[in-house]
PDB file of N, CA and C in Angstrom:
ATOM      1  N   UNK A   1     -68.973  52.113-204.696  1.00  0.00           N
ATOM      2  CA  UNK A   1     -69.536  52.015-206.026  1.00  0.00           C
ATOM      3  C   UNK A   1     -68.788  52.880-207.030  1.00  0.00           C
ATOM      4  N   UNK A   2     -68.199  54.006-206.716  1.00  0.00           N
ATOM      5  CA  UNK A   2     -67.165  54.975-207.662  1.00  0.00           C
ATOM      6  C   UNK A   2     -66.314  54.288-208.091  1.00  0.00           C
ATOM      7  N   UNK A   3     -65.581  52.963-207.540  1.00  0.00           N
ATOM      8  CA  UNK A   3     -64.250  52.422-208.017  1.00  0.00           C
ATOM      9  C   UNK A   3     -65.173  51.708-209.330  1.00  0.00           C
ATOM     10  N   UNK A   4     -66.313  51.139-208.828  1.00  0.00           N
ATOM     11  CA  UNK A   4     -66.940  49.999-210.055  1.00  0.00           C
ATOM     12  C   UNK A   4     -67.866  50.942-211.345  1.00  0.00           C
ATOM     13  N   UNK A   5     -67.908  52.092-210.401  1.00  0.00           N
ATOM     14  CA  UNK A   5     -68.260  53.272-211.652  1.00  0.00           C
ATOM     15  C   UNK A   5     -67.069  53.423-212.657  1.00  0.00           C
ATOM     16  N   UNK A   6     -66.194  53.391-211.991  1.00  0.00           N
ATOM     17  CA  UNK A   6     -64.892  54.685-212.806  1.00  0.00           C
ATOM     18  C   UNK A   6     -64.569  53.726-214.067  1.00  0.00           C
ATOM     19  N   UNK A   7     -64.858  51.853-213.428  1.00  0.00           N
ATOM     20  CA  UNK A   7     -64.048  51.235-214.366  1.00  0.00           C
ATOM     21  C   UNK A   7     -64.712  50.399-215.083  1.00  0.00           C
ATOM     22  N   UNK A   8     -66.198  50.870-214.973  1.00  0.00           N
ATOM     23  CA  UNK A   8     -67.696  50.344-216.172  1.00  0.00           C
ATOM     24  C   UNK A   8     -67.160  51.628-217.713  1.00  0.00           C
ATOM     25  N   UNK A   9     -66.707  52.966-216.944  1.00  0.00           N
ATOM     26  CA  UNK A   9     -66.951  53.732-217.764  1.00  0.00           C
ATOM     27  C   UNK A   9     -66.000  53.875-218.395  1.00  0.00           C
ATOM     28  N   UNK A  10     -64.692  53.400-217.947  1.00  0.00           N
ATOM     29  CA  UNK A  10     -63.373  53.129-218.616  1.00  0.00           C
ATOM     30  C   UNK A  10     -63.299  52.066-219.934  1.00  0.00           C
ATOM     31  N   UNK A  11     -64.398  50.831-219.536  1.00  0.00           N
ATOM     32  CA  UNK A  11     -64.266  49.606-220.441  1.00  0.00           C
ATOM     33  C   UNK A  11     -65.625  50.105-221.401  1.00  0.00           C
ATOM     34  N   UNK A  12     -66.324  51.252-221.107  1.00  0.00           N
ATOM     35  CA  UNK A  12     -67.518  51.457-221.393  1.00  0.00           C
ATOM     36  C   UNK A  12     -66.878  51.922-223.213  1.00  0.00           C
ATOM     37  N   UNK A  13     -65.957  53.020-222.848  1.00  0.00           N
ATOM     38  CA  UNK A  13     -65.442  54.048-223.445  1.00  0.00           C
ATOM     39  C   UNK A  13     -64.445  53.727-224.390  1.00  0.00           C
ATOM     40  N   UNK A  14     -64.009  52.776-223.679  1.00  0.00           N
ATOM     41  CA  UNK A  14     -62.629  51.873-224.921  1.00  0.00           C
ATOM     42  C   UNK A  14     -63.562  51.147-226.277  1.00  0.00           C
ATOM     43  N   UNK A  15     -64.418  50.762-225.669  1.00  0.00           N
ATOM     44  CA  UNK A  15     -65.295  49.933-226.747  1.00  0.00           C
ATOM     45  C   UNK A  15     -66.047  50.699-227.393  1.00  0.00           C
ATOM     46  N   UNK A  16     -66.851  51.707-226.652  1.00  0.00           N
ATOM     47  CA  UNK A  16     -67.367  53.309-227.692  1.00  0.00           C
ATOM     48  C   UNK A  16     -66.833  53.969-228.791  1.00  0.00           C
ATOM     49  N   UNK A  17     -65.494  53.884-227.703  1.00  0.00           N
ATOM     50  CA  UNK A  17     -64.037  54.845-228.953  1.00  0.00           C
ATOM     51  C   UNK A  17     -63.791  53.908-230.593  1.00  0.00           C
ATOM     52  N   UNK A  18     -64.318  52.869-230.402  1.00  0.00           N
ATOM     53  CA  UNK A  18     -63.821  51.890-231.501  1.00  0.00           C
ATOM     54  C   UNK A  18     -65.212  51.315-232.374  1.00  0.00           C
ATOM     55  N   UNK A  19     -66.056  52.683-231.936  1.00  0.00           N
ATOM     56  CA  UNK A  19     -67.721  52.168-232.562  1.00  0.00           C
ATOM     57  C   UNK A  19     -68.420  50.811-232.523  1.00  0.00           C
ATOM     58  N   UNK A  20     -68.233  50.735-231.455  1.00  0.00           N
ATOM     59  CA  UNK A  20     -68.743  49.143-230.796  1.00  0.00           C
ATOM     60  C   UNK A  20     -70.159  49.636-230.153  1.00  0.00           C
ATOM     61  N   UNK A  21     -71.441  49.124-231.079  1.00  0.00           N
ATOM     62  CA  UNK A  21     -72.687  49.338-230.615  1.00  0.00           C
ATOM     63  C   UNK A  21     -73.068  48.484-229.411  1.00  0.00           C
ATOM     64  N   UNK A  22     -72.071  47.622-228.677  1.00  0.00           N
ATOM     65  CA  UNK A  22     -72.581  47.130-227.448  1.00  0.00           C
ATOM     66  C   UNK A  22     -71.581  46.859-226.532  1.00  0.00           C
ATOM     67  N   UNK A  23     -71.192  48.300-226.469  1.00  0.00           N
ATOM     68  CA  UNK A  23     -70.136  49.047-225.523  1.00  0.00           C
ATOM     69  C   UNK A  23     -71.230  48.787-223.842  1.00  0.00           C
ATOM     70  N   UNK A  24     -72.308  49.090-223.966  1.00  0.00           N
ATOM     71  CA  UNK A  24     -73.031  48.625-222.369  1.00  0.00           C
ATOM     72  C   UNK A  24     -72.506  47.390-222.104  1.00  0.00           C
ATOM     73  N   UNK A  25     -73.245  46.649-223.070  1.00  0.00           N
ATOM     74  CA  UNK A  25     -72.939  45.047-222.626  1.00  0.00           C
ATOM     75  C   UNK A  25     -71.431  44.648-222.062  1.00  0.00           C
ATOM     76  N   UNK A  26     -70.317  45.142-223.458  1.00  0.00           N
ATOM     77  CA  UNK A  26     -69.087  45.023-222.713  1.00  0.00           C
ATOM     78  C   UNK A  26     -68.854  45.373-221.674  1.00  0.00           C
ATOM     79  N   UNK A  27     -69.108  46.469-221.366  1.00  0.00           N
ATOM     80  CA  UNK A  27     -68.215  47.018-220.006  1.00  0.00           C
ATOM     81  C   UNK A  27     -69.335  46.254-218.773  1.00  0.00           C
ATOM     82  N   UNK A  28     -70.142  46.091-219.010  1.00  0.00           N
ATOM     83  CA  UNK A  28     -70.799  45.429-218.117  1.00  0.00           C
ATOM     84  C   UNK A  28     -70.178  43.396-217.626  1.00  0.00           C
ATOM     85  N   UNK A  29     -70.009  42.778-218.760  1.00  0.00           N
ATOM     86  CA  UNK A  29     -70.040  41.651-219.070  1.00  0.00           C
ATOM     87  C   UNK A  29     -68.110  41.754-217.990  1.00  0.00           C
ATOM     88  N   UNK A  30     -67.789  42.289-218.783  1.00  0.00           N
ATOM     89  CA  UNK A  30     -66.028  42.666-218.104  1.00  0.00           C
ATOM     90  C   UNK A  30     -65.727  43.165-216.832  1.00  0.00           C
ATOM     91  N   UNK A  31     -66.617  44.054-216.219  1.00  0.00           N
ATOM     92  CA  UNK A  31     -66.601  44.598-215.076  1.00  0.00           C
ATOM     93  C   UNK A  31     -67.080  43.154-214.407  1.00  0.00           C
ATOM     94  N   UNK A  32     -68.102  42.625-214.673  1.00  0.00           N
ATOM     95  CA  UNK A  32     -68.332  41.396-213.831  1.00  0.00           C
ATOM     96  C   UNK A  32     -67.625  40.218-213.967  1.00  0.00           C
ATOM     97  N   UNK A  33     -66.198  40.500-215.086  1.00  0.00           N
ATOM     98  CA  UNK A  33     -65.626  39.306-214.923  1.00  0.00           C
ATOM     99  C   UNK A  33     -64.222  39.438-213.925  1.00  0.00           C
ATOM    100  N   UNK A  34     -64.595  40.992-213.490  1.00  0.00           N
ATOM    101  CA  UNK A  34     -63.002  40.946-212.896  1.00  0.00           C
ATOM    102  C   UNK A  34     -63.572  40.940-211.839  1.00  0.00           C
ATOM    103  N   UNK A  35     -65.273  41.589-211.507  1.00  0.00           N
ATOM    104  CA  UNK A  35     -65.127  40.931-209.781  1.00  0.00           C
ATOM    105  C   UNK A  35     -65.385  39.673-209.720  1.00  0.00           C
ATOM    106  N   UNK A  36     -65.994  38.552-210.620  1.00  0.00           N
ATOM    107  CA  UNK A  36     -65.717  37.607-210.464  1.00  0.00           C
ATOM    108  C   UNK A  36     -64.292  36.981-210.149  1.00  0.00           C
ATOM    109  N   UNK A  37     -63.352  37.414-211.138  1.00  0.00           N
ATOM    110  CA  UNK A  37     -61.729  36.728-210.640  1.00  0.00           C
ATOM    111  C   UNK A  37     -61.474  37.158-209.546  1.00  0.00           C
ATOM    112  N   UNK A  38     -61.899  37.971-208.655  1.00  0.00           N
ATOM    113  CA  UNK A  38     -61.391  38.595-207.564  1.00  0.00           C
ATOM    114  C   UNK A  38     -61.777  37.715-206.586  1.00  0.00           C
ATOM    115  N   UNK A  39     -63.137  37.396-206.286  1.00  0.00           N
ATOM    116  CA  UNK A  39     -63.641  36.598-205.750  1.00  0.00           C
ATOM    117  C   UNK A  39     -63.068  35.135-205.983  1.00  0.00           C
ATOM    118  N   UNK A  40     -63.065  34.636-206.470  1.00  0.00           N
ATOM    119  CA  UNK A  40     -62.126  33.702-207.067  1.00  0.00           C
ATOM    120  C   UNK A  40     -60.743  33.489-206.509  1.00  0.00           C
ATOM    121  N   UNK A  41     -59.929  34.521-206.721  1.00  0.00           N
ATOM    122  CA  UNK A  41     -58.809  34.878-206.135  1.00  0.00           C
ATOM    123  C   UNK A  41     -58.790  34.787-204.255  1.00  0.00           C
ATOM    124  N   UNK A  42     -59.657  35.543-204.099  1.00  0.00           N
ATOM    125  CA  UNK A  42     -59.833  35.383-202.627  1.00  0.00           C
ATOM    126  C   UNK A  42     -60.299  33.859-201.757  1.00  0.00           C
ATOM    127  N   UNK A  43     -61.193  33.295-202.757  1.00  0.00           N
ATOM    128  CA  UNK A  43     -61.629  31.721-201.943  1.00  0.00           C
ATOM    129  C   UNK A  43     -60.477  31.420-202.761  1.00  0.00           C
ATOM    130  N   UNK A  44     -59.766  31.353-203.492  1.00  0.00           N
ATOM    131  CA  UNK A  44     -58.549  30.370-203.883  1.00  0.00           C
ATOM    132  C   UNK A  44     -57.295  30.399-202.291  1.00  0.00           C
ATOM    133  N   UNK A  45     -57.301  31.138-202.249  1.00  0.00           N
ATOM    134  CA  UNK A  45     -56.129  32.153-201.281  1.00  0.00           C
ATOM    135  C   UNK A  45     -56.539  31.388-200.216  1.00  0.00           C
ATOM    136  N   UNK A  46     -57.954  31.908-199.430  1.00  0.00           N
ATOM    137  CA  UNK A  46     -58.278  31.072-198.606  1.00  0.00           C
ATOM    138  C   UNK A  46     -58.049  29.537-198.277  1.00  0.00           C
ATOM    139  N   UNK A  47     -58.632  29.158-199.259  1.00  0.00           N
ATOM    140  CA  UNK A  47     -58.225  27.607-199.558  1.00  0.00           C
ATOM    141  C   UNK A  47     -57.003  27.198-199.643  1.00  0.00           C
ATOM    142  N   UNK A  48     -56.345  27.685-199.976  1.00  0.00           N
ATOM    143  CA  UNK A  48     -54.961  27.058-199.850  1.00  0.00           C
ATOM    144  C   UNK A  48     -54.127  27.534-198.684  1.00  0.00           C
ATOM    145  N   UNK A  49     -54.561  28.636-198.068  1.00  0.00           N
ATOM    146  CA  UNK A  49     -53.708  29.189-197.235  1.00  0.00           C
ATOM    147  C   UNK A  49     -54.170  29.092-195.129  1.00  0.00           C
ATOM    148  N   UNK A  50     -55.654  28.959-195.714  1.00  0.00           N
ATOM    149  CA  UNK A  50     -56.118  28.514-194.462  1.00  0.00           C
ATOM    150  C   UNK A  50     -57.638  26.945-194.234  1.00  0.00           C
ATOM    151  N   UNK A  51     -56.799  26.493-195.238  1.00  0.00           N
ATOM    152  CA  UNK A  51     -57.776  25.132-195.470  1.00  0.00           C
ATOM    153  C   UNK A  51     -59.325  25.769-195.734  1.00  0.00           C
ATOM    154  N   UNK A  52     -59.443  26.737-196.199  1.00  0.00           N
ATOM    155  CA  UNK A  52     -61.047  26.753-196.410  1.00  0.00           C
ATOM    156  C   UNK A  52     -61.996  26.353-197.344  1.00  0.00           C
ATOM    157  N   UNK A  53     -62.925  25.935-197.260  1.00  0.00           N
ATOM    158  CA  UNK A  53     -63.921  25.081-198.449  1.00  0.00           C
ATOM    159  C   UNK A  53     -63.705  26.331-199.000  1.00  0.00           C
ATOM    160  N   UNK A  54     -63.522  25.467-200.368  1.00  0.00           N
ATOM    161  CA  UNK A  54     -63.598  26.157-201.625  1.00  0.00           C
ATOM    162  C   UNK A  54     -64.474  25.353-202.562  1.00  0.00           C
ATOM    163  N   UNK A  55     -65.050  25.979-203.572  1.00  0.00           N
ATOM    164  CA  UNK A  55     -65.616  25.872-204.665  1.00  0.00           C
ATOM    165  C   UNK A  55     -65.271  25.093-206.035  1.00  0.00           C
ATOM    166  N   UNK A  56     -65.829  23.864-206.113  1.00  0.00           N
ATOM    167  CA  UNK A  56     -65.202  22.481-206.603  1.00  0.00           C
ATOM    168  C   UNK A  56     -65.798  22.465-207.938  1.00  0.00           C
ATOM    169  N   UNK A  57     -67.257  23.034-207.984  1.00  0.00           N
ATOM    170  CA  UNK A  57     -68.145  22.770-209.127  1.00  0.00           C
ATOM    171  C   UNK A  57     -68.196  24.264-209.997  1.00  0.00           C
ATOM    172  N   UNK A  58     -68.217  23.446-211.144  1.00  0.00           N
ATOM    173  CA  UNK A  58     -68.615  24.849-212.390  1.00  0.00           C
ATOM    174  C   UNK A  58     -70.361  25.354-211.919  1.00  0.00           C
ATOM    175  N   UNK A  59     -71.006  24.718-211.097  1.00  0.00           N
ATOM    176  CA  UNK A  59     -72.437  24.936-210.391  1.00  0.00           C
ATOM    177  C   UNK A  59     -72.588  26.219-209.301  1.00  0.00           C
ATOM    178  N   UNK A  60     -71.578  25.582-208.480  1.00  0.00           N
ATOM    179  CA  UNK A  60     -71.297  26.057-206.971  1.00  0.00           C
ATOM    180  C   UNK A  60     -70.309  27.736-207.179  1.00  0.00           C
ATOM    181  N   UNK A  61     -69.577  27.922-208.665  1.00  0.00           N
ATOM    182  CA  UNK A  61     -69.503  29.164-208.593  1.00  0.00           C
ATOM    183  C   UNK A  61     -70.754  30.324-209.157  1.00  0.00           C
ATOM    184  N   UNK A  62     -71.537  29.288-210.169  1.00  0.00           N
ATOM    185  CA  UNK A  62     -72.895  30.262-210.210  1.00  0.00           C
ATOM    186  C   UNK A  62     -73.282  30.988-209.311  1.00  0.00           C
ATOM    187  N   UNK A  63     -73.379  30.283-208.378  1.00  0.00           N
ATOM    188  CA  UNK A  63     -73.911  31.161-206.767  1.00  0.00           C
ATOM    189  C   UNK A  63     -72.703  32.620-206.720  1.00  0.00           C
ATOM    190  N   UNK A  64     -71.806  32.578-207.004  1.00  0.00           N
ATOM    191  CA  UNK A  64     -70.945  33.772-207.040  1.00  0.00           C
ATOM    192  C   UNK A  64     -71.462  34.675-208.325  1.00  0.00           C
ATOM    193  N   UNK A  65     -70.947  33.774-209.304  1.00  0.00           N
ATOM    194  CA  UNK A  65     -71.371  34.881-210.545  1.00  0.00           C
ATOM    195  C   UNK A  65     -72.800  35.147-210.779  1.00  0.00           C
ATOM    196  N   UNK A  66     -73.928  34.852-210.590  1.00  0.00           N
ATOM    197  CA  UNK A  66     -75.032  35.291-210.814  1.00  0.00           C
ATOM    198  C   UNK A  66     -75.219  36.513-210.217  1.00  0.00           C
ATOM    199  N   UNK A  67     -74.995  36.566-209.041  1.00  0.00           N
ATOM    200  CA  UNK A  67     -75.556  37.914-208.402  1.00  0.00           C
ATOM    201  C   UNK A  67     -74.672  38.975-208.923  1.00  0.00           C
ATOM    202  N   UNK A  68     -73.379  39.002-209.094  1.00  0.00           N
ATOM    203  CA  UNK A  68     -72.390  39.939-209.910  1.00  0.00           C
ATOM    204  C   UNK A  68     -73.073  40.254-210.790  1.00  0.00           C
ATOM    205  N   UNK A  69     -73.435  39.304-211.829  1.00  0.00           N
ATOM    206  CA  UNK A  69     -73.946  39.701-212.720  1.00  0.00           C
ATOM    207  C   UNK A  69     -75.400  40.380-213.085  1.00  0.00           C
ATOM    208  N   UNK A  70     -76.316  40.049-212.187  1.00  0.00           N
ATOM    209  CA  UNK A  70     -78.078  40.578-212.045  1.00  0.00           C
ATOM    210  C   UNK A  70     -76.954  41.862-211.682  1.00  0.00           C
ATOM    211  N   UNK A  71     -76.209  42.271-210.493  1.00  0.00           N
ATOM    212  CA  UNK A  71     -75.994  43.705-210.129  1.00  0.00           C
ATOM    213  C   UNK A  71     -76.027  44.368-211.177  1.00  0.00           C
ATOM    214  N   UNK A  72     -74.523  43.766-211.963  1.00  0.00           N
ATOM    215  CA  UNK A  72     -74.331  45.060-213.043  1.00  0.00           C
ATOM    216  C   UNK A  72     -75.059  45.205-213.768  1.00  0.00           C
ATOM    217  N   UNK A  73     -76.040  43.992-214.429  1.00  0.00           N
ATOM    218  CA  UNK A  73     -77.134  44.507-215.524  1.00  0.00           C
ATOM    219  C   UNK A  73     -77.803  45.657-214.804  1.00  0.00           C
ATOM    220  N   UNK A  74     -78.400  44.889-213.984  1.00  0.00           N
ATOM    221  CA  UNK A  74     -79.361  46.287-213.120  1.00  0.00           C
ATOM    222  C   UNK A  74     -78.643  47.585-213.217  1.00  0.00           C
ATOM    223  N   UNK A  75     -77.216  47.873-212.462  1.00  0.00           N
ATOM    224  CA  UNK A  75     -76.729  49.411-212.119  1.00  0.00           C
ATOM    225  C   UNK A  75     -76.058  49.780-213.805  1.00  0.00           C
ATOM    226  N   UNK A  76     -75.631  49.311-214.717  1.00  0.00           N
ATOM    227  CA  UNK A  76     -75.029  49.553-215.893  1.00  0.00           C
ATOM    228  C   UNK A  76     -76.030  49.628-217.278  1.00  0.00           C
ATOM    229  N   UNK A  77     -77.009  48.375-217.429  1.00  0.00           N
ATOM    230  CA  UNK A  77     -77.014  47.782-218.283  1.00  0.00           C
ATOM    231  C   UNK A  77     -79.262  48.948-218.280  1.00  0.00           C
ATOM    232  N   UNK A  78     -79.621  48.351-217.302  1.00  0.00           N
ATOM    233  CA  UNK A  78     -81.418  48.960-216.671  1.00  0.00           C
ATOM    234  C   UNK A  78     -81.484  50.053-216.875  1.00  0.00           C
ATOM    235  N   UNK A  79     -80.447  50.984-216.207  1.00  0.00           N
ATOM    236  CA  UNK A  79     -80.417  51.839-215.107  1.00  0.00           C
ATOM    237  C   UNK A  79     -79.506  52.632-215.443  1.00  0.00           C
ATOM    238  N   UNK A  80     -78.846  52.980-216.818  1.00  0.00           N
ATOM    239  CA  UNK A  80     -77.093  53.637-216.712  1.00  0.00           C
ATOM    240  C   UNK A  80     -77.710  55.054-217.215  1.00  0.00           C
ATOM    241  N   UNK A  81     -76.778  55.647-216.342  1.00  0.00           N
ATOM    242  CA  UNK A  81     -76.418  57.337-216.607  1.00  0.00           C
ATOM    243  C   UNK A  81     -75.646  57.818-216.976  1.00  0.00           C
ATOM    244  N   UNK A  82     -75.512  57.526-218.353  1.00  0.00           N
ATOM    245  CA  UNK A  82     -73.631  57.518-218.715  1.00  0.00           C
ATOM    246  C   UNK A  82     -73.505  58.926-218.983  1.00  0.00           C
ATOM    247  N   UNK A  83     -74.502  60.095-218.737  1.00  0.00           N
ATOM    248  CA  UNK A  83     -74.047  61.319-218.379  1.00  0.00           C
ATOM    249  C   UNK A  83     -73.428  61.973-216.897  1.00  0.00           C
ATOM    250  N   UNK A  84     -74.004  60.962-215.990  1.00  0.00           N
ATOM    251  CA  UNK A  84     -73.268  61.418-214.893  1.00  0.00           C
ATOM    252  C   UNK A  84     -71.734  60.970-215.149  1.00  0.00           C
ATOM    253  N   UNK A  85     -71.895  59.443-215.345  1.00  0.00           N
ATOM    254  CA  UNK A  85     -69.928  59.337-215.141  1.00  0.00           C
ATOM    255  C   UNK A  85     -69.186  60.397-216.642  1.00  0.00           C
ATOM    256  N   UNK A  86     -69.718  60.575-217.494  1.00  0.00           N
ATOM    257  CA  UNK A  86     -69.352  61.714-218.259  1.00  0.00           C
ATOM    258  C   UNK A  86     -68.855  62.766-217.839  1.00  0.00           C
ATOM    259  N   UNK A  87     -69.868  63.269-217.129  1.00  0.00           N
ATOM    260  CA  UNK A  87     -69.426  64.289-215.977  1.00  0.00           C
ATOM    261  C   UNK A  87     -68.173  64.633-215.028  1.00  0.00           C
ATOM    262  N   UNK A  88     -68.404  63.488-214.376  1.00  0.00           N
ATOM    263  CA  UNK A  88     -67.543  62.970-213.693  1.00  0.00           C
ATOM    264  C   UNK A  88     -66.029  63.077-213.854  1.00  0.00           C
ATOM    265  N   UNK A  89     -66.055  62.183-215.464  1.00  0.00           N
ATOM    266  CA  UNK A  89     -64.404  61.672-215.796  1.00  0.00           C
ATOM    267  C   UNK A  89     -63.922  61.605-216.881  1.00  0.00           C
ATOM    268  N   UNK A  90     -65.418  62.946-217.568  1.00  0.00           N
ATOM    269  CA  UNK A  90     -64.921  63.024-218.973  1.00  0.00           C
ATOM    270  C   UNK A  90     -64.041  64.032-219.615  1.00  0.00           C
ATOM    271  N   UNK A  91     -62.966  64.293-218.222  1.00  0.00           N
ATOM    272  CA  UNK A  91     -62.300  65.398-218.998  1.00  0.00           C
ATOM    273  C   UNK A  91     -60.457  64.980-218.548  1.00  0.00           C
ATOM    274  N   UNK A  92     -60.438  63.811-218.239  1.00  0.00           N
ATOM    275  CA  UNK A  92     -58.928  63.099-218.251  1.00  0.00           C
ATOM    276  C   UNK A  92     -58.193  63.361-219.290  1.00  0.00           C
ATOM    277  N   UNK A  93     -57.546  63.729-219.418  1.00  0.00           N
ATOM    278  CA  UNK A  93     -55.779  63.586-220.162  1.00  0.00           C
ATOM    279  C   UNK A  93     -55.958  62.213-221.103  1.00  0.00           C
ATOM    280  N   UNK A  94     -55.615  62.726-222.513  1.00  0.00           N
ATOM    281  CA  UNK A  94     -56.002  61.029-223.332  1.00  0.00           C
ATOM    282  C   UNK A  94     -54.222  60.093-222.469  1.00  0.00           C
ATOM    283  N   UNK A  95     -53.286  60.757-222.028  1.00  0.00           N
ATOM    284  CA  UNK A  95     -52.176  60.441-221.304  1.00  0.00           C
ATOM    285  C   UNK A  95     -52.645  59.383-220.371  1.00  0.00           C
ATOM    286  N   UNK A  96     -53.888  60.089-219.252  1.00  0.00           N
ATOM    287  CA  UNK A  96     -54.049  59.090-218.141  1.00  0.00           C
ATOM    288  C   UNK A  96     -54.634  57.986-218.619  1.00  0.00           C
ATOM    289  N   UNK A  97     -55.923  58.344-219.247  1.00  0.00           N
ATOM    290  CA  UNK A  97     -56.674  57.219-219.606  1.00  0.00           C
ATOM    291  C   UNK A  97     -55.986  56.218-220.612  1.00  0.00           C
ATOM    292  N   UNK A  98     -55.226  55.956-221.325  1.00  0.00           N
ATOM    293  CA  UNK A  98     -54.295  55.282-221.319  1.00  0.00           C
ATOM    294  C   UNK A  98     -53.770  53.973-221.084  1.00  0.00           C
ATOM    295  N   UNK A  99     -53.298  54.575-219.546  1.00  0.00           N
ATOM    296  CA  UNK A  99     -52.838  54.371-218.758  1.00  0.00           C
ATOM    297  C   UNK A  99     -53.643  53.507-217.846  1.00  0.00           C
ATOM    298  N   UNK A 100     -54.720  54.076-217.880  1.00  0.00           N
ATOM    299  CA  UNK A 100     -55.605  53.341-216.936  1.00  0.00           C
ATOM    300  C   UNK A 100     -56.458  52.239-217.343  1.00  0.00           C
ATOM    301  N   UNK A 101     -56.327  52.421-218.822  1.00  0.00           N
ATOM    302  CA  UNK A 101     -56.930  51.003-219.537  1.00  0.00           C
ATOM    303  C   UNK A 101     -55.693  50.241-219.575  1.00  0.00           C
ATOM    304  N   UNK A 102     -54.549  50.498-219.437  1.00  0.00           N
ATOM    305  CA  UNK A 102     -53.450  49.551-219.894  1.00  0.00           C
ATOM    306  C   UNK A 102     -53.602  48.647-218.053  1.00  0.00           C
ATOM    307  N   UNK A 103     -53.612  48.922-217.386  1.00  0.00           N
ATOM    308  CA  UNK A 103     -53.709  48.757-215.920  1.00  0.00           C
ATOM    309  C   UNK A 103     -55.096  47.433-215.820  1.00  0.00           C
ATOM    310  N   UNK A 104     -55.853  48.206-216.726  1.00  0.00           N
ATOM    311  CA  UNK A 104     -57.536  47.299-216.729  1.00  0.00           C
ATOM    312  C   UNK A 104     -56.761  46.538-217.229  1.00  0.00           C
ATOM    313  N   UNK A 105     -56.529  46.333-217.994  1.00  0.00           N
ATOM    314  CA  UNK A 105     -56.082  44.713-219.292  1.00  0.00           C
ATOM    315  C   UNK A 105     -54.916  44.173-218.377  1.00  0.00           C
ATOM    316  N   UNK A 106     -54.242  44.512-217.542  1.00  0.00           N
ATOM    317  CA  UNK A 106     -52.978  44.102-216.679  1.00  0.00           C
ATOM    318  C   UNK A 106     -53.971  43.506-215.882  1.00  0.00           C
ATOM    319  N   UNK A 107     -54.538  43.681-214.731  1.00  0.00           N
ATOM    320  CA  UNK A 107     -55.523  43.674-214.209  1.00  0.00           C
ATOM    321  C   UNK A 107     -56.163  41.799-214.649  1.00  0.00           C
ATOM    322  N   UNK A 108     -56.958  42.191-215.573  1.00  0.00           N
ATOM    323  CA  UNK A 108     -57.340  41.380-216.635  1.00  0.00           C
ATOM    324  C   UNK A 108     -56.318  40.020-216.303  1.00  0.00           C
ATOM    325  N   UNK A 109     -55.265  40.110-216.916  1.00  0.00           N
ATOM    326  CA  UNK A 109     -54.321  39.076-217.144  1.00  0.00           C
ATOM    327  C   UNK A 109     -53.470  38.689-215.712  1.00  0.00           C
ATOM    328  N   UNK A 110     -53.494  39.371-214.858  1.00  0.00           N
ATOM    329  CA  UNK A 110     -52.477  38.719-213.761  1.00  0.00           C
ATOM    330  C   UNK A 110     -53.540  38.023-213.042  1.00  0.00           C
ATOM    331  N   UNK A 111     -55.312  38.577-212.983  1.00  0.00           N
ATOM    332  CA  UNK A 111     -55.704  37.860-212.308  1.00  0.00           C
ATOM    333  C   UNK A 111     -56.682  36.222-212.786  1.00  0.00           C
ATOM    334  N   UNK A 112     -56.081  36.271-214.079  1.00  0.00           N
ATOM    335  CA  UNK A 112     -57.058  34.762-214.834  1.00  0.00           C
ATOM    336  C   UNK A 112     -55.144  34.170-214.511  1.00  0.00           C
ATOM    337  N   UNK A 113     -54.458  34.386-214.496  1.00  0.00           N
ATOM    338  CA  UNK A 113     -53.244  34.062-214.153  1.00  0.00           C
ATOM    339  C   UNK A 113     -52.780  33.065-212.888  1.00  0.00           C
ATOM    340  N   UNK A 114     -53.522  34.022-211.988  1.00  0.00           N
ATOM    341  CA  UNK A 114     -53.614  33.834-210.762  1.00  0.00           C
ATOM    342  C   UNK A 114     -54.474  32.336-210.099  1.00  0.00           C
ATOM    343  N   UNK A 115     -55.752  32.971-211.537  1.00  0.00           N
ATOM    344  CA  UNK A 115     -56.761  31.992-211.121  1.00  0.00           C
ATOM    345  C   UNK A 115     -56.646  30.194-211.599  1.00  0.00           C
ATOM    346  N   UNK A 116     -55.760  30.555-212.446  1.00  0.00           N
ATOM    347  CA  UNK A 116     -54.805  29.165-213.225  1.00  0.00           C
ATOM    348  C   UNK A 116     -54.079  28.230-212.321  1.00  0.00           C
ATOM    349  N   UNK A 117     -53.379  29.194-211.692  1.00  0.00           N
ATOM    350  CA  UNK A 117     -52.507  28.544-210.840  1.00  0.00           C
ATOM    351  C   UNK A 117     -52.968  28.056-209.552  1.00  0.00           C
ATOM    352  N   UNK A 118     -53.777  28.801-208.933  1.00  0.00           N
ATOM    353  CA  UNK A 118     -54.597  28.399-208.035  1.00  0.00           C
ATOM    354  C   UNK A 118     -55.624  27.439-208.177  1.00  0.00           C
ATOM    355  N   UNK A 119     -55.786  27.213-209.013  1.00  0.00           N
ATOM    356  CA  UNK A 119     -56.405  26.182-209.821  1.00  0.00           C
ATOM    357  C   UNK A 119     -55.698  24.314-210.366  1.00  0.00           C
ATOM    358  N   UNK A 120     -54.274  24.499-210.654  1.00  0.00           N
ATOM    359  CA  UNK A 120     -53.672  24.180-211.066  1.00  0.00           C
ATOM    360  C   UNK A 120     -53.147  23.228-209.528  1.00  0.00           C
ATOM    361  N   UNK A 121     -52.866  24.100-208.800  1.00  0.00           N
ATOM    362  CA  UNK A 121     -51.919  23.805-207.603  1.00  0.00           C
ATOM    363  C   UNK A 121     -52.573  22.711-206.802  1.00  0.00           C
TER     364      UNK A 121
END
């Protein structure tokens, strides 16, 4: 849960820094779209690489993204302690963090990339 902490509070904070009153929602809405592509990524992979049913319908991925998404509302959106991850990781180098949003948005783009082509193919 620290990796999906570190990088609610990363997308939390980019959108804070820029006076965005629904900096929760974002980092929430975004965090669940990259474990969605991930997932995605992985039954794509599967599927092509070891014949496995994959996911045909804009329906049949609901069953994926819904529960992603009830999570993070619940742990981010219900439930957030944005003083603990404060705590935590609020004293980075404006150097790293950076860095580590440039990585999120990389992130971001190689894997809707990914999901194109796998898609595509």
């Amino acid at each position: 849960m620290t990796f999906f902490d570190y990088i609610f509070y990363r997308i939390y904070f980019f959108y804070k820094r820029r006076g965005d009153d629904t900096a929760v929602n974002a980092g929430s809405i975004i965090l669940a779209l990259m474990q969605l592509f991930t997932c995605l990524i992985i039954i794509g992979i599967l599927k092509q690489g070891f014949n496995f049913y994959a996911f045909t319908s804009k329906y049949q991925i609901l069953f994926i993204a819904l529960p992603i998404m009830i999570f993070n509302w619940y742990r981010y959106e219900k439930n957030l302690e944005i003083e603990k991850l404060i705590e935590k990781w609020g004293k980075e180098s404006r150097k790293k963090v950076v860095i580590i949003e440039a990585l999120l948005l990389l992130y971001l783009l190689i894997s809707f990339g990914i999901i194109l082509v796998l898609v595509l193919w």
